[in-house]
C-alpha atoms as a PDB file:
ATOM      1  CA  UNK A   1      61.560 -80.993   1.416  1.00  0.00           C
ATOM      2  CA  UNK A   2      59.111 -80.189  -1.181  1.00  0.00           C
ATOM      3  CA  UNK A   3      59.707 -76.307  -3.511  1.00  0.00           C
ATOM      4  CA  UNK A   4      57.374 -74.740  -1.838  1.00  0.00           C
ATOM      5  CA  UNK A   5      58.719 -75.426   1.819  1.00  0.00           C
ATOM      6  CA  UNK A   6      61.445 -74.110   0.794  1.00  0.00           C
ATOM      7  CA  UNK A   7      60.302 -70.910  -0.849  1.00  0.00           C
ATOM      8  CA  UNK A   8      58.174 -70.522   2.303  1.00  0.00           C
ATOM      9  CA  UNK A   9      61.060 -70.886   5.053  1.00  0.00           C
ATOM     10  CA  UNK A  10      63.200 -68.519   2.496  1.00  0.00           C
ATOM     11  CA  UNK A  11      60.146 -65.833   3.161  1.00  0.00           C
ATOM     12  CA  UNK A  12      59.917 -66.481   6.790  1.00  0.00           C
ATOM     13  CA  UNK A  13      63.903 -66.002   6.933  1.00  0.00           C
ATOM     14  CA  UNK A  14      63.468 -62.455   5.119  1.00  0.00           C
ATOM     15  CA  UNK A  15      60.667 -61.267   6.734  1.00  0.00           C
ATOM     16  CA  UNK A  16      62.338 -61.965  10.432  1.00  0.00           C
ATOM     17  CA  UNK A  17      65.656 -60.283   8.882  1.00  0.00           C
ATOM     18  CA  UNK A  18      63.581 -57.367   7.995  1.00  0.00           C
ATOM     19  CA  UNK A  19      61.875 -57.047  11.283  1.00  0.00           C
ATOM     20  CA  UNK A  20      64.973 -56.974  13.555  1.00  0.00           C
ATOM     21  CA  UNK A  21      66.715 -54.610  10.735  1.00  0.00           C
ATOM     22  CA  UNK A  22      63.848 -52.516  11.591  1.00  0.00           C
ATOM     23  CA  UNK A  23      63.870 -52.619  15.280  1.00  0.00           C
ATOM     24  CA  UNK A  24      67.398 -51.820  15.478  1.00  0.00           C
ATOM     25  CA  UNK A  25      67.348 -48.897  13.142  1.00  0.00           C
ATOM     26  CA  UNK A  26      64.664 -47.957  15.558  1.00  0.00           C
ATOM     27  CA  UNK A  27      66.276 -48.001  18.589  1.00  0.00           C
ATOM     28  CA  UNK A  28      69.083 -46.408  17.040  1.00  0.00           C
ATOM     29  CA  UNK A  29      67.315 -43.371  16.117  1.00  0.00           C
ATOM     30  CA  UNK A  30      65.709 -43.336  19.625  1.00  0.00           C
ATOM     31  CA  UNK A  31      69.522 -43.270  21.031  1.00  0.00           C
ATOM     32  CA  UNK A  32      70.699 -40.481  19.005  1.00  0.00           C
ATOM     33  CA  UNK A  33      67.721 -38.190  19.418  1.00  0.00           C
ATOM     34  CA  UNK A  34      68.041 -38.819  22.995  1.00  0.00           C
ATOM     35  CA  UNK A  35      71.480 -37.967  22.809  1.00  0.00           C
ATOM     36  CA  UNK A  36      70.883 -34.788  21.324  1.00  0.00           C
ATOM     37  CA  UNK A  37      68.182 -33.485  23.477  1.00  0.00           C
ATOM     38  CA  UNK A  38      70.489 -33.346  26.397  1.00  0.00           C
ATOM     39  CA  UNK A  39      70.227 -29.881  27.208  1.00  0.00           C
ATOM     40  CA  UNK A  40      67.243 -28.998  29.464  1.00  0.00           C
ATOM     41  CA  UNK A  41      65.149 -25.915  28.527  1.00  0.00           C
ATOM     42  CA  UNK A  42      66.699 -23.624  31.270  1.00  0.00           C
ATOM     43  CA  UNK A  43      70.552 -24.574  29.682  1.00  0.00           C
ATOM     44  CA  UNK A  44      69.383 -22.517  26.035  1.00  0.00           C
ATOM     45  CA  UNK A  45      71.540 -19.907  25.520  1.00  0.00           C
ATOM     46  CA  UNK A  46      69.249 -16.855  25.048  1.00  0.00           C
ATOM     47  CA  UNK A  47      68.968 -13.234  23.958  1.00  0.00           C
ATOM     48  CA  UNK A  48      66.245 -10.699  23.734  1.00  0.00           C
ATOM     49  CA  UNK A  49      66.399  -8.159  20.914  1.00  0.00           C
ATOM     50  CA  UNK A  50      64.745  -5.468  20.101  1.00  0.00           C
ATOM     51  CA  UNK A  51      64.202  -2.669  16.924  1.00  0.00           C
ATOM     52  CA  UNK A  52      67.069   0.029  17.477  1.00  0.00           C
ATOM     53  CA  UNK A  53      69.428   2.424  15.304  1.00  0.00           C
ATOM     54  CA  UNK A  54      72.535   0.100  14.669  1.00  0.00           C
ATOM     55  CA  UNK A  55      76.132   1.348  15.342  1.00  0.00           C
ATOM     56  CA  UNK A  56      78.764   1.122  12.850  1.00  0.00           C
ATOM     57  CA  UNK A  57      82.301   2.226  13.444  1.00  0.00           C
ATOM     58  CA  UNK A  58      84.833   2.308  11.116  1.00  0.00           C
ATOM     59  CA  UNK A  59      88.959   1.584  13.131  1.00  0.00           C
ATOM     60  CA  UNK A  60      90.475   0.940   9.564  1.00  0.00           C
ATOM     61  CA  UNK A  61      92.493   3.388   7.570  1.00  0.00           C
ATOM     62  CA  UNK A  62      91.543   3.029   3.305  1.00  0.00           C
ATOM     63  CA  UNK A  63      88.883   4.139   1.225  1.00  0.00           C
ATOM     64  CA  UNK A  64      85.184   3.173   1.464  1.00  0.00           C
ATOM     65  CA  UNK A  65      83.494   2.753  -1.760  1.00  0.00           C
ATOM     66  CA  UNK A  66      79.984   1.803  -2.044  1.00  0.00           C
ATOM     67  CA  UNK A  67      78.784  -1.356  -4.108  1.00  0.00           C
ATOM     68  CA  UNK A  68      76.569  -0.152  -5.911  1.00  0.00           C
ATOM     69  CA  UNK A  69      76.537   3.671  -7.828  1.00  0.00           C
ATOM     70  CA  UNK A  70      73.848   5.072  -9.702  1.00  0.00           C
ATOM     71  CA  UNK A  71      74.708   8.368 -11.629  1.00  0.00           C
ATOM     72  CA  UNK A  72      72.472  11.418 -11.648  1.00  0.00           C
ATOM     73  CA  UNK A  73      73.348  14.024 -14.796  1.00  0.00           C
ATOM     74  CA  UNK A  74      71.507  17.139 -15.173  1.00  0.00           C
ATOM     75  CA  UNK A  75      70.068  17.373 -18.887  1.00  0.00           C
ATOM     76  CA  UNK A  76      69.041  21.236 -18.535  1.00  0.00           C
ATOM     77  CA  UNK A  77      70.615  23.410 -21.545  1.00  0.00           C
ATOM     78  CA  UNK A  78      73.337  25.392 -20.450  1.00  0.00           C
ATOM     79  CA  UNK A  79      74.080  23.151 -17.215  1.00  0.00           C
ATOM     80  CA  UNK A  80      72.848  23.331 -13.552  1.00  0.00           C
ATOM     81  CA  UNK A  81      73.916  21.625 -10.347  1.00  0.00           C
ATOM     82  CA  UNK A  82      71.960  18.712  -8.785  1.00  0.00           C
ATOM     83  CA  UNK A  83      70.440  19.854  -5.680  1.00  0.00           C
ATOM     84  CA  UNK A  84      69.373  16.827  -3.790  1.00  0.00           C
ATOM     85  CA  UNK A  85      67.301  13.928  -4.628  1.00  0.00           C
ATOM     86  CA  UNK A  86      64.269  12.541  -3.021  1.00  0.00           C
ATOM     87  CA  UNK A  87      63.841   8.772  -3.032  1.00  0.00           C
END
């Protein structure tokens, strides 16, 4: 058996290793996306929502600070209460 047979039956071993290592990665994707696709569409657990004023309610006793503060100072000589602000 001459080099070349050799480096030619060497190929023909890879390339036939590479073909079923493809094919069974394959089918082994096929059987886990099958697998989890078992829910028809009618099974979906579901929920319509729509834009509304959201309800908070507060059952704990403590304190309630916010997370952020920014500090408003009146600069007028001889001092004056804030008011209000507008945003």
């Amino acid at each position: 058996m001459s080099s070349t047979d050799s480096n030619s039956s060497a190929l023909l071993r890879r390339v036939t290793i590479g073909i079923v290592l493809i094919g069974a990665l394959g089918a082994a994707a096929a059987a886990l996306s099958g697998s989890m696709n078992n829910q028809t569409e009618g099974e979906y657990l579901t929920h319509r929502v729509s834009k509304g004023d959201l309800s908070v309610t507060v059952t704990e006793q403590g304190t309630l600070e916010s997370s952020s503060n920014i500090e408003i100072k009146c600069k007028v000589k001889g001092g004056s209460t804030v008011l209000w602000v507008i945003e």
